[in-house]
N, C-alpha and C. Protein backbone atom coordinates (compact mmCIF):
# COMPACT_ATOMS: atom_id res chain seq x y z
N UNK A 1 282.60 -24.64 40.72
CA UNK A 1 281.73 -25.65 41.26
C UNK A 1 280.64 -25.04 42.14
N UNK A 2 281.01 -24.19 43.29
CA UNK A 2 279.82 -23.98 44.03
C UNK A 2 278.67 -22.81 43.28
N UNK A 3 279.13 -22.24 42.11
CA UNK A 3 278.45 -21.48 41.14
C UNK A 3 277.24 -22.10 40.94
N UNK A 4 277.63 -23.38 40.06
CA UNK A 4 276.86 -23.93 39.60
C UNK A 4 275.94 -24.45 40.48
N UNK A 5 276.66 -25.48 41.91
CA UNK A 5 276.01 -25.72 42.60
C UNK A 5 274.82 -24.77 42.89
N UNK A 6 275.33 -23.67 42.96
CA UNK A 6 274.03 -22.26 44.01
C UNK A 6 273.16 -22.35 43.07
N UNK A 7 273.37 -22.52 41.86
CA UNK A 7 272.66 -21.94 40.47
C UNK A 7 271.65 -22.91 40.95
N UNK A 8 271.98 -24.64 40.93
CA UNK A 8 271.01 -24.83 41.27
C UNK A 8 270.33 -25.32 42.67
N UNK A 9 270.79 -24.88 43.70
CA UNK A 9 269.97 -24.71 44.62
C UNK A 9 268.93 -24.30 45.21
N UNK A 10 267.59 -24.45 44.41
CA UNK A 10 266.50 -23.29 44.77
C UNK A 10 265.28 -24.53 45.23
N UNK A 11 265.05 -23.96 45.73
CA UNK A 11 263.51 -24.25 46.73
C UNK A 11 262.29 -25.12 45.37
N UNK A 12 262.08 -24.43 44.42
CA UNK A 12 261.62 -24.98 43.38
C UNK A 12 261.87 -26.38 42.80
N UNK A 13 263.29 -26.46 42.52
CA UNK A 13 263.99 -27.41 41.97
C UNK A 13 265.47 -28.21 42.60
N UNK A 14 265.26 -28.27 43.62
CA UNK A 14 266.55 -29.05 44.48
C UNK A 14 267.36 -29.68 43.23
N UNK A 15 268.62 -28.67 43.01
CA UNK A 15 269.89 -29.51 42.00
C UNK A 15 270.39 -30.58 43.40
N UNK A 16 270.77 -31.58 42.66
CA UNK A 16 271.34 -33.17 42.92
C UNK A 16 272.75 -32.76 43.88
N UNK A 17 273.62 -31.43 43.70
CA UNK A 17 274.60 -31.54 44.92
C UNK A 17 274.14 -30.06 45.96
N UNK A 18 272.77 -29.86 45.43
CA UNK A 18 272.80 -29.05 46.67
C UNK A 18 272.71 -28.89 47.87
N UNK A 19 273.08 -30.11 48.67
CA UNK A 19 273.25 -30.41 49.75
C UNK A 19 274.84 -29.94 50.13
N UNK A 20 275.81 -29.44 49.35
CA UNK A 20 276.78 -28.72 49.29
C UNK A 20 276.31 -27.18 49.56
N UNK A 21 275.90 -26.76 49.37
CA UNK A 21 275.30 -24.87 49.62
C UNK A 21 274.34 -25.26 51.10
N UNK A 22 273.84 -26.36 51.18
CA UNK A 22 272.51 -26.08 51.95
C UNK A 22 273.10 -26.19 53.69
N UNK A 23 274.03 -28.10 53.84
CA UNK A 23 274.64 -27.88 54.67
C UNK A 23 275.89 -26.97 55.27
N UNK A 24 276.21 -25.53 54.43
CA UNK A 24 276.86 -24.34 54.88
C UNK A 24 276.11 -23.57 55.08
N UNK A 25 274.90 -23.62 54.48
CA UNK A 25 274.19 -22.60 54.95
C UNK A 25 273.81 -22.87 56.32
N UNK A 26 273.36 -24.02 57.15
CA UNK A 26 272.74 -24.06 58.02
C UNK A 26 274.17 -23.95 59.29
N UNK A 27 275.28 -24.28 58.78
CA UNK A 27 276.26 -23.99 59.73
C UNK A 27 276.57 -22.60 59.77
N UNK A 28 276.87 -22.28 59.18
CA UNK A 28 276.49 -20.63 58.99
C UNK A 28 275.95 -19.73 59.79
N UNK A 29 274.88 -20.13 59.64
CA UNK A 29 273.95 -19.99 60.79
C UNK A 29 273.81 -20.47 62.15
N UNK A 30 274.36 -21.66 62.45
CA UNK A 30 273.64 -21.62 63.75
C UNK A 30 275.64 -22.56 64.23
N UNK A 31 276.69 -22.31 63.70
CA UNK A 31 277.61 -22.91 64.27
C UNK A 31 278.79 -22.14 63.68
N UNK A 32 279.70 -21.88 64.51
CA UNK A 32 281.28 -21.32 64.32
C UNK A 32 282.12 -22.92 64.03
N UNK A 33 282.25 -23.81 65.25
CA UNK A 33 283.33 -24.99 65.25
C UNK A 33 281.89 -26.37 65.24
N UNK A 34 282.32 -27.30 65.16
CA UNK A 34 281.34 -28.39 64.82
C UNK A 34 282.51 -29.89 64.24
N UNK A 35 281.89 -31.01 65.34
CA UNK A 35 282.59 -32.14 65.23
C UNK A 35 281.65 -33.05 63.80
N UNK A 36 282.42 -33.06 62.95
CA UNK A 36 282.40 -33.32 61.93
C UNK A 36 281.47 -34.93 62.24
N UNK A 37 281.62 -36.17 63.50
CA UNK A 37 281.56 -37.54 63.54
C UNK A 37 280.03 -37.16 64.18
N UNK A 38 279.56 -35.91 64.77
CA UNK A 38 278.45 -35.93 65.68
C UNK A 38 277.40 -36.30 64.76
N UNK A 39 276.37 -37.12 65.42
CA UNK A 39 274.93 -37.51 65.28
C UNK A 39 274.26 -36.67 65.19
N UNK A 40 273.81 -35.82 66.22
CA UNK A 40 273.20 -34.98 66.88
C UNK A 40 273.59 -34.23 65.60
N UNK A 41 274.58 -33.43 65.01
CA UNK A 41 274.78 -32.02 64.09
C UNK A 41 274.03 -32.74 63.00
N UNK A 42 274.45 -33.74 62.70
CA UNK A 42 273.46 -34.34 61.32
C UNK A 42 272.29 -34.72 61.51
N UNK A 43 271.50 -35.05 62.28
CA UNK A 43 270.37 -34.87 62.59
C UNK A 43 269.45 -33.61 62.70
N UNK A 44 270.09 -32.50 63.37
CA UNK A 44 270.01 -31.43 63.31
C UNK A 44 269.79 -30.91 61.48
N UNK A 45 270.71 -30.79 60.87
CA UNK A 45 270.64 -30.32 59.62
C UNK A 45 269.79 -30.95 58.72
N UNK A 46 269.64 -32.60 58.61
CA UNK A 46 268.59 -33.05 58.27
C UNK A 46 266.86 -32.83 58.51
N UNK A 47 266.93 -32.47 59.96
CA UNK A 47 265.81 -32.06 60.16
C UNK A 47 265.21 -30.76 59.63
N UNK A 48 266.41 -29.99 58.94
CA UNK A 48 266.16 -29.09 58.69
C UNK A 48 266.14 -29.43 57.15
N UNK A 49 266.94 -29.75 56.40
CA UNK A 49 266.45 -29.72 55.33
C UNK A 49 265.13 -30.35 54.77
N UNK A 50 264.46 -31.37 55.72
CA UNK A 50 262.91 -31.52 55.77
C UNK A 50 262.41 -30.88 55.57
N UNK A 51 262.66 -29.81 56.50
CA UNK A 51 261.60 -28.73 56.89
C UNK A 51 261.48 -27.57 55.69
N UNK A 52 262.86 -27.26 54.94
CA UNK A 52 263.10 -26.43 53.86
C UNK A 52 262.40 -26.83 52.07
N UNK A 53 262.15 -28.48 52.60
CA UNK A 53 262.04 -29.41 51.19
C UNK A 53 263.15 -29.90 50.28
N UNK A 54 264.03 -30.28 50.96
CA UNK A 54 264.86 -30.83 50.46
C UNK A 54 265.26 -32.02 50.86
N UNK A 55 264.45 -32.77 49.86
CA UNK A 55 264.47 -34.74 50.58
C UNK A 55 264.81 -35.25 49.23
N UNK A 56 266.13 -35.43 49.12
CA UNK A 56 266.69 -35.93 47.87
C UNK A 56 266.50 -37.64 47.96
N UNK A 57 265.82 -38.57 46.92
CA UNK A 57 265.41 -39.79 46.99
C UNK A 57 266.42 -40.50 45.92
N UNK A 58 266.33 -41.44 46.69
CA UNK A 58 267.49 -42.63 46.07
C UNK A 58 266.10 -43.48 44.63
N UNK A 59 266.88 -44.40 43.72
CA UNK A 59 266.33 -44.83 42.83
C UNK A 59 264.84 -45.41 43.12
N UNK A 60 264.84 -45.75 44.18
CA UNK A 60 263.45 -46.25 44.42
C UNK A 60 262.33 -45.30 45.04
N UNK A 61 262.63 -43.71 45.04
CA UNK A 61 261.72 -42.89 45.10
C UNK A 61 261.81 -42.73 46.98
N UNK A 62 263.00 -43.54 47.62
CA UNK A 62 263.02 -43.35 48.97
C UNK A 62 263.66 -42.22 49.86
N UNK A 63 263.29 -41.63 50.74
CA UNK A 63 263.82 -40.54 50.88
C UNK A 63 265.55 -40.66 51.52
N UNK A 64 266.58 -40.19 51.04
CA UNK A 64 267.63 -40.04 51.30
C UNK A 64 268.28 -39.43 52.71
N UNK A 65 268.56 -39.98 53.58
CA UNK A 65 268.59 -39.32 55.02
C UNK A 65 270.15 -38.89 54.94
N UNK A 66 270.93 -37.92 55.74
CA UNK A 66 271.89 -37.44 55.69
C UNK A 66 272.70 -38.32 56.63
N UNK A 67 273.38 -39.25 56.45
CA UNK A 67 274.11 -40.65 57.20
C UNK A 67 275.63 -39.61 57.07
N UNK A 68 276.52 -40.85 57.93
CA UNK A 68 277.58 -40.46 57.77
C UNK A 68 278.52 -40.59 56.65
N UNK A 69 277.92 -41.52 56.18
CA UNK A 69 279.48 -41.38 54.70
C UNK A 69 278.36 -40.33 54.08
N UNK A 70 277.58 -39.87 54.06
CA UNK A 70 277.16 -38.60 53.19
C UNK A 70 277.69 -37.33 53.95
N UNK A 71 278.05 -36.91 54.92
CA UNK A 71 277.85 -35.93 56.10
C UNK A 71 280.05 -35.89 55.68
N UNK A 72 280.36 -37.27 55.52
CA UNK A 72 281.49 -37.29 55.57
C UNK A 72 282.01 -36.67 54.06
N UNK A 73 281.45 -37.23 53.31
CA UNK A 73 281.86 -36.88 51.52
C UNK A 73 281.27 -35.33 51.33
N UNK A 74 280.53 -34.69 51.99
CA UNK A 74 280.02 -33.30 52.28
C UNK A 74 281.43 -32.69 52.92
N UNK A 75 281.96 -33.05 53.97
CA UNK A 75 282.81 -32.34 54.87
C UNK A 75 284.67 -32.34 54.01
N UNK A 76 284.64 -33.40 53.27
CA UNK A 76 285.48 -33.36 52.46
C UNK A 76 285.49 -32.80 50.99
N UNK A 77 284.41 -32.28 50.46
CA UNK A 77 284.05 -31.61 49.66
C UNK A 77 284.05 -30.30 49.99
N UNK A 78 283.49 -29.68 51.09
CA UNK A 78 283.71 -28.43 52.02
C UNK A 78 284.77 -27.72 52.29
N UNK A 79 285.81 -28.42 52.64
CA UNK A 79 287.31 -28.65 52.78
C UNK A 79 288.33 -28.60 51.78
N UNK A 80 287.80 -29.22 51.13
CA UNK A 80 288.53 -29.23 49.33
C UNK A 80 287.96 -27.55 49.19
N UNK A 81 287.27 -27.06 48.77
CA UNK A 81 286.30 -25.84 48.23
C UNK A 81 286.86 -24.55 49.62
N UNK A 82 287.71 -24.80 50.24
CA UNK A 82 287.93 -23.82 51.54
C UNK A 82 286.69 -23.36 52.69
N UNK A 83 285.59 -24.25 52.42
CA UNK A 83 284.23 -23.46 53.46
C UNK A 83 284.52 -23.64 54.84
N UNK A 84 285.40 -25.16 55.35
CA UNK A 84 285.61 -25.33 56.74
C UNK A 84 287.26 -25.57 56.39
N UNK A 85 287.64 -25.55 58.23
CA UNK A 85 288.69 -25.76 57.76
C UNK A 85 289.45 -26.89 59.23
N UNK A 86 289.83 -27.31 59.07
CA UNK A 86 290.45 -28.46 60.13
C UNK A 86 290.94 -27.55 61.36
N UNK A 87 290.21 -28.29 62.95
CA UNK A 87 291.49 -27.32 63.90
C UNK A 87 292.74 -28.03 64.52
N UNK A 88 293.36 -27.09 64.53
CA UNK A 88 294.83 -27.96 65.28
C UNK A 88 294.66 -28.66 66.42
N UNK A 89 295.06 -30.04 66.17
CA UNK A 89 295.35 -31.11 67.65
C UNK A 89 293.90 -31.90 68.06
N UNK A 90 292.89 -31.62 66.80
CA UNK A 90 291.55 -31.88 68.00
C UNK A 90 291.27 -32.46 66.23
N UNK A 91 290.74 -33.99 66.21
CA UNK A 91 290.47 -34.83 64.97
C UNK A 91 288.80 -34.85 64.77
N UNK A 92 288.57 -34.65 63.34
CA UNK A 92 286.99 -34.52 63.20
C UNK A 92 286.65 -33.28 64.00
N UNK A 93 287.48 -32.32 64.04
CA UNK A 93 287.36 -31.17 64.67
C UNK A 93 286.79 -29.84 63.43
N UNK A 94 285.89 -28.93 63.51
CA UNK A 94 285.70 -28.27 61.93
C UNK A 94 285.61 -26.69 62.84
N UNK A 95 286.33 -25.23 61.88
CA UNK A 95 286.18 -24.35 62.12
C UNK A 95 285.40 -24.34 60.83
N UNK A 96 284.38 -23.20 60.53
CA UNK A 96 283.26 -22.92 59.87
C UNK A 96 283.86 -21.64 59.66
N UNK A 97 284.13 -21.48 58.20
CA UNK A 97 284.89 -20.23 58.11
C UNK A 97 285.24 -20.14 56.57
N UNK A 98 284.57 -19.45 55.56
CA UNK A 98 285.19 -19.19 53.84
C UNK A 98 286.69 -18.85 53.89
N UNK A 99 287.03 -19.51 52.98
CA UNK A 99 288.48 -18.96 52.74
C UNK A 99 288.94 -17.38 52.16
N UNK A 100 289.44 -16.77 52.82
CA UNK A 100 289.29 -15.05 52.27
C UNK A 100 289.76 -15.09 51.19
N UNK A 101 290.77 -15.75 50.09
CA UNK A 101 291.05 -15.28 48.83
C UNK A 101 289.76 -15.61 48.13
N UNK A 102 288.60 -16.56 48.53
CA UNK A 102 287.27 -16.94 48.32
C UNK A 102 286.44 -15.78 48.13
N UNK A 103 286.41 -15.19 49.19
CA UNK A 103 285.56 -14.40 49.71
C UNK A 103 285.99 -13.06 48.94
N UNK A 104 286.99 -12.79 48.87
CA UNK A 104 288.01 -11.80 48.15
C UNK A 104 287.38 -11.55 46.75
N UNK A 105 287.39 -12.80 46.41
CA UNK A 105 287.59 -12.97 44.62
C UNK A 105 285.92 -12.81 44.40
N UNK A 106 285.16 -13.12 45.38
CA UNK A 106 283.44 -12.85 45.34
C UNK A 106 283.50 -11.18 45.40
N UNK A 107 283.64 -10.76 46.25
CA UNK A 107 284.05 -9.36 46.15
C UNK A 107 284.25 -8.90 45.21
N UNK A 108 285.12 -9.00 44.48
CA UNK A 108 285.77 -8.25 43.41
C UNK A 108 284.85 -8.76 42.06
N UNK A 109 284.26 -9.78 42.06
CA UNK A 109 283.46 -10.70 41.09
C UNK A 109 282.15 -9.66 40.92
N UNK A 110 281.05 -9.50 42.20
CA UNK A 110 280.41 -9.10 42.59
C UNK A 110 280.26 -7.52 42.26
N UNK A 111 281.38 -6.85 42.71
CA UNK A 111 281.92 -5.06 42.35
C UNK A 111 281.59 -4.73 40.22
N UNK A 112 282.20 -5.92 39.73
CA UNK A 112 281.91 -6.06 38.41
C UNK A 112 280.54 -6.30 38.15
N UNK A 113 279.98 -7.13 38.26
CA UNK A 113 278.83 -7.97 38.17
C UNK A 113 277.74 -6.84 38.10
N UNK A 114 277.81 -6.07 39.43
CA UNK A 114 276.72 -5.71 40.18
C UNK A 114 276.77 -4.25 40.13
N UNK A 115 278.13 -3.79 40.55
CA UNK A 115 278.59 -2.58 41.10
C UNK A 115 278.78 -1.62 39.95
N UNK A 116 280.16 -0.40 40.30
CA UNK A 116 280.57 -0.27 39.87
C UNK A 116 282.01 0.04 39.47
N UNK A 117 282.31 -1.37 39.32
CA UNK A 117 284.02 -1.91 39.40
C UNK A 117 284.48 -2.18 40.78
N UNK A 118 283.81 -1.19 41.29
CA UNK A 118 285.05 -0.69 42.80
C UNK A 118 284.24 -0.80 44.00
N UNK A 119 283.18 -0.74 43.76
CA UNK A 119 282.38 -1.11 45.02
C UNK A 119 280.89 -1.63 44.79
N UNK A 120 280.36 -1.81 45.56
CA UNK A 120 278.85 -2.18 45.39
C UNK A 120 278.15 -1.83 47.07
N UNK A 121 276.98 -1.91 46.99
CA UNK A 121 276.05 -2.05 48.10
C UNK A 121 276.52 -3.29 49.16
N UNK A 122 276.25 -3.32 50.16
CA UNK A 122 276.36 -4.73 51.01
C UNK A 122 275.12 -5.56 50.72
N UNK A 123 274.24 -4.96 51.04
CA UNK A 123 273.56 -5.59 50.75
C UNK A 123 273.42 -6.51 48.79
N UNK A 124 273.92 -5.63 48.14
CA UNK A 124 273.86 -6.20 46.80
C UNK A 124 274.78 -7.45 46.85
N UNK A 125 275.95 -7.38 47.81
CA UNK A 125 276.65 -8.16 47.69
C UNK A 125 276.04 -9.24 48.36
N UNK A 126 275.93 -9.42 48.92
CA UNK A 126 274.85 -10.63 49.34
C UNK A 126 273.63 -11.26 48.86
N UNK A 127 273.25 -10.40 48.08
CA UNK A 127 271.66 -11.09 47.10
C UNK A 127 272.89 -11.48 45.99
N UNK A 128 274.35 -11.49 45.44
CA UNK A 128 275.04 -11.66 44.60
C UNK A 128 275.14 -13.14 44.87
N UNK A 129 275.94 -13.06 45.93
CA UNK A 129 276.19 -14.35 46.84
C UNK A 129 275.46 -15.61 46.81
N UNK A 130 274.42 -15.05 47.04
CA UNK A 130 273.12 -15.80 47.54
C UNK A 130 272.57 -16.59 45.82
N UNK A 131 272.74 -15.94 44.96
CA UNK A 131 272.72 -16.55 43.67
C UNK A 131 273.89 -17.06 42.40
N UNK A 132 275.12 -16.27 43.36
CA UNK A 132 275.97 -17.08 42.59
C UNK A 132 277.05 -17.84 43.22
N UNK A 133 277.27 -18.10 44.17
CA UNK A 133 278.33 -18.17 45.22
C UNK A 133 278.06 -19.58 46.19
N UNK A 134 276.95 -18.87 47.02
CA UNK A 134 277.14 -19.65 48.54
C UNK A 134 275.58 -19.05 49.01
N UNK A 135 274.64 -19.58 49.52
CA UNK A 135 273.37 -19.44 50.17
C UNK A 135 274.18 -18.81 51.72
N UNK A 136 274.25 -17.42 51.91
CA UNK A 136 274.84 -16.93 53.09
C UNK A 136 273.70 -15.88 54.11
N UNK A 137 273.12 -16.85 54.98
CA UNK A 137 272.17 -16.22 55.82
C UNK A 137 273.02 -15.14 56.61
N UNK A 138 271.71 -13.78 56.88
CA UNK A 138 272.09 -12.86 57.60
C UNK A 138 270.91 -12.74 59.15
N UNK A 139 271.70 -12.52 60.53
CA UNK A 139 270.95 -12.37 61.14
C UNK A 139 269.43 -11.81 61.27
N UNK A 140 269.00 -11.76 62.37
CA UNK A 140 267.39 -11.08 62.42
C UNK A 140 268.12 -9.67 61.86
N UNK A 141 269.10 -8.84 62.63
CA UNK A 141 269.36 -7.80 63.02
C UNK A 141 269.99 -7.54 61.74
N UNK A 142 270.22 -8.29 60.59
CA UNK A 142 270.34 -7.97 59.18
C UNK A 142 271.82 -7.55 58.99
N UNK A 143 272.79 -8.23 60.39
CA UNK A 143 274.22 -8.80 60.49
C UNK A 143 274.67 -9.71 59.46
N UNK A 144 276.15 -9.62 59.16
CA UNK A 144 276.57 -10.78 58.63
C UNK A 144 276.98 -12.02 59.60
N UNK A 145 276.55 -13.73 59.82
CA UNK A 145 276.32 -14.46 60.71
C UNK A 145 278.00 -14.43 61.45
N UNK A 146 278.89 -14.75 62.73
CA UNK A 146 280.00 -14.79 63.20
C UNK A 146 280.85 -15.51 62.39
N UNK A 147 281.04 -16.84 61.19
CA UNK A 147 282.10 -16.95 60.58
C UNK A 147 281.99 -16.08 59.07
N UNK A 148 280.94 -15.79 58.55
CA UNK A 148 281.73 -15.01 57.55
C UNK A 148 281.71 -13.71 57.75
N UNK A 149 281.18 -12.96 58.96
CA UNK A 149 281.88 -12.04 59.24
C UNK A 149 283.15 -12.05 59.87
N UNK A 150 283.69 -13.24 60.44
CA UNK A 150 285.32 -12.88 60.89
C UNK A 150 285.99 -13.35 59.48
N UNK A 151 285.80 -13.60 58.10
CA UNK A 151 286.48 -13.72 57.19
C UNK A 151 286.11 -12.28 56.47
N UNK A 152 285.13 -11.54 56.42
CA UNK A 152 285.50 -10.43 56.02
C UNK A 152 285.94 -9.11 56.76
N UNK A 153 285.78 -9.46 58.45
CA UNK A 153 286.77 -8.67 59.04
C UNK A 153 287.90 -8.41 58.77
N UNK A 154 288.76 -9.76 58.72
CA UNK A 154 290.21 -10.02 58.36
C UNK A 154 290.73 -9.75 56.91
N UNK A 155 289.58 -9.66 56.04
CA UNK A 155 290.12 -8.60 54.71
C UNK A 155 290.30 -7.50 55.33
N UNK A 156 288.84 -7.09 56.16
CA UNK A 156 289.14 -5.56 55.45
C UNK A 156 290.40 -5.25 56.88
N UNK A 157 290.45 -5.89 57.84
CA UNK A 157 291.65 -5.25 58.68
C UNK A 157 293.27 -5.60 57.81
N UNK A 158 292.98 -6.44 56.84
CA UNK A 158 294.01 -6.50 55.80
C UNK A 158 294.17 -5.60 55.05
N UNK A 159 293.46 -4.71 54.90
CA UNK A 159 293.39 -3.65 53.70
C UNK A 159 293.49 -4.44 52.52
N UNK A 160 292.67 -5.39 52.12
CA UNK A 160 292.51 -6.28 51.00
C UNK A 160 290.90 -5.48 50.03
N UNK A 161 289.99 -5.13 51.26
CA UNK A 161 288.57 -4.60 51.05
C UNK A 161 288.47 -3.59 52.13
N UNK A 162 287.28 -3.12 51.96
CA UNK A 162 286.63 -2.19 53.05
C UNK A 162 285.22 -2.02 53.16
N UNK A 163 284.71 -1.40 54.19
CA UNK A 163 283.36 -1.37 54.41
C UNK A 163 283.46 0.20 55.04
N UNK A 164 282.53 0.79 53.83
CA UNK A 164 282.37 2.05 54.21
C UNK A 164 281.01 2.82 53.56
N UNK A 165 280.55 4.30 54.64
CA UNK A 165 279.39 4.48 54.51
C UNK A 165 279.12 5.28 53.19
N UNK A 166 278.16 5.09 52.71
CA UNK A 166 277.59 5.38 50.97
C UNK A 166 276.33 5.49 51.04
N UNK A 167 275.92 6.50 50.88
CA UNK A 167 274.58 7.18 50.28
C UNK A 167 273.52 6.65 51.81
N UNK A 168 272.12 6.21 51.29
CA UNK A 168 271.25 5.91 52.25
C UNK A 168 271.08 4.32 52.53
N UNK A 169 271.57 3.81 51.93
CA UNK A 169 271.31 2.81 51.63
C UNK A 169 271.44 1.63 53.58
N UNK A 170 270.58 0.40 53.41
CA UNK A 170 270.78 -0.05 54.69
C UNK A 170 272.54 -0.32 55.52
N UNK A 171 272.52 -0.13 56.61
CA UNK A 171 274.09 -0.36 57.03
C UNK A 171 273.88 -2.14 57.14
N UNK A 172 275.18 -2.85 57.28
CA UNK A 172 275.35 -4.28 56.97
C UNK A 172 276.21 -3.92 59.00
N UNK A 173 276.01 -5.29 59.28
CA UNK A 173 276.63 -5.39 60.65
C UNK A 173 277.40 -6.95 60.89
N UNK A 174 278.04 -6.68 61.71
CA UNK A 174 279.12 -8.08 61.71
C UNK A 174 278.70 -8.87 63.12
N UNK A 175 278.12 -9.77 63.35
CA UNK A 175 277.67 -10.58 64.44
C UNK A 175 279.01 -11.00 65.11
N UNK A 176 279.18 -11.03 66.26
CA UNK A 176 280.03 -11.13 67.17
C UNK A 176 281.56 -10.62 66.33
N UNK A 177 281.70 -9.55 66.08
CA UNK A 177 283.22 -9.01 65.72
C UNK A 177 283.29 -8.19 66.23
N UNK A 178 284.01 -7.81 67.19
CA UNK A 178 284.50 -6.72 67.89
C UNK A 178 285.31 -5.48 66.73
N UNK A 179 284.96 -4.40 66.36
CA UNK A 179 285.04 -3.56 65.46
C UNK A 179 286.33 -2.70 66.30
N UNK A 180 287.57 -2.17 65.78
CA UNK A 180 288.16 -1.35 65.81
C UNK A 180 288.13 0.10 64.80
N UNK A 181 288.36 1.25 65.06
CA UNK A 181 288.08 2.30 64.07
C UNK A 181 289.42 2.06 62.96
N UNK A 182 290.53 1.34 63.60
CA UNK A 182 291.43 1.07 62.46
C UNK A 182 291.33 -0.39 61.27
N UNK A 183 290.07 -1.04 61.68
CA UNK A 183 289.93 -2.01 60.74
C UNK A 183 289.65 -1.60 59.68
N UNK A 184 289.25 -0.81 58.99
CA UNK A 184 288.61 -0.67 57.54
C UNK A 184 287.06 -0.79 57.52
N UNK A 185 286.28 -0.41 58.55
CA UNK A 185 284.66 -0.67 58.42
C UNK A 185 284.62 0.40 59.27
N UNK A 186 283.57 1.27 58.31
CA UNK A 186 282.71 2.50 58.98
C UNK A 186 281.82 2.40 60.19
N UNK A 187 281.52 3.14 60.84
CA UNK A 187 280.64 2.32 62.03
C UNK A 187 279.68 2.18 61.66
N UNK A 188 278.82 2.92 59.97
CA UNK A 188 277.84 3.00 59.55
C UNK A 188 278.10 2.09 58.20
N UNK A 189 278.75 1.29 58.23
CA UNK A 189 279.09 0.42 56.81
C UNK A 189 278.07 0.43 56.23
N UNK A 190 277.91 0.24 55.13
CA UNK A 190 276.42 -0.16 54.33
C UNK A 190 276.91 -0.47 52.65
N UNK A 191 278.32 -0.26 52.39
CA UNK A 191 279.14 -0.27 51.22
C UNK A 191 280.33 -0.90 51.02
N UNK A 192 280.73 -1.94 49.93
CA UNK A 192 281.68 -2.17 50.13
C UNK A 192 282.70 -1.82 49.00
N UNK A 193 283.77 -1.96 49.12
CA UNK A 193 284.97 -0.98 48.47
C UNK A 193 286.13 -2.12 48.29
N UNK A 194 286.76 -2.42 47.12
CA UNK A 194 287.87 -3.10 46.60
C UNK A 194 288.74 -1.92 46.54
N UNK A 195 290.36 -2.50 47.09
CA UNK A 195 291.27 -2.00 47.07
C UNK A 195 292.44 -2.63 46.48
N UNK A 196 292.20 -2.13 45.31
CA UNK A 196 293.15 -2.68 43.66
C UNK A 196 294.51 -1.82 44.53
């Protein structure tokens, strides 16, 4: 589903559920946790997808505003697909976070696709992403944003993946993850590595 979705998510041609890729992308970016009932967050994202061109119109050519049973059938669609995930004890509560066998299986998807078998560029992996996957913004500083870098921290401190340094190519950085030398990421990452 979100394949297709990304497939068609482009600036050119707004596909009909890409408001599925678009509202992760913007959490992504600018949110870790987020109350699913707030005004203010949907307003926020709406305003933004204005601004991007994405004003999906109902039958009468009217522009479609992001309400709550839309914001709601989004967050349960999100949820279903592993992108957020419910927090304990706190209702309409959202952690912003890919599911790692998700993220995993992009990896390893990506290493094929792109790579070769066993690893690829970081950066490749992300222009991968970005067209087949999930629209996944990277900081100014050309970081991966704080929730999907703590989902690919927790691979690679899983020894599921790794991030390690390869040739010249740019290094990739993890926005707010505190790095240990025993996690599995080089201090110069710029590569990533499946561990079959």
């Amino acid at each position: 589903m979100l394949h297709n979705v990304t497939n068609e998510a482009t600036e050119s041609d707004w596909g009909k559920q890409s408001v599925v890729v678009l509202n992760y992308e913007w959490l992504l970016e600018n949110k870790q946790y987020f109350n699913g009932t707030s005004s203010e967050l949907r307003d926020k994202i709406d305003r933004w997808h204005r601004d991007i061109g994405y004003e999906p119109r109902n039958n009468n050519g009217k522009r479609m505003k992001l309400n709550p049973e839309k914001f709601n059938h989004w967050r349960n669609q999100a949820e279903y697909l592993g992108l957020i995930h419910p927090t304990k004890g706190r209702s309409s509560n959202y952690t912003v976070a890919p599911d790692p066998d998700l993220v995993e299986a992009s990896v390893y998807a990506a290493c094929k696709e792109e790579g070769d078998g066993e690893g690829l560029e970081a950066q490749q992996y992300v222009d991968w992403l970005n067209q087949n996957l999930l629209r996944v913004p990277l900081t100014t500083e050309g970081e991966f944003t704080k929730p999907f870098a703590s989902t690919l921290y927790r691979l690679a401190k899983n020894k599921r993946i790794a991030f390690v340094k390869h040739g010249d190519q740019a290094q990739v950085g993890f926005d707010g993850v505190a790095i240990d030398s025993n996690d599995g990421i080089a201090k110069n990452a710029n590569y990533i590595t499946v561990n079959a």
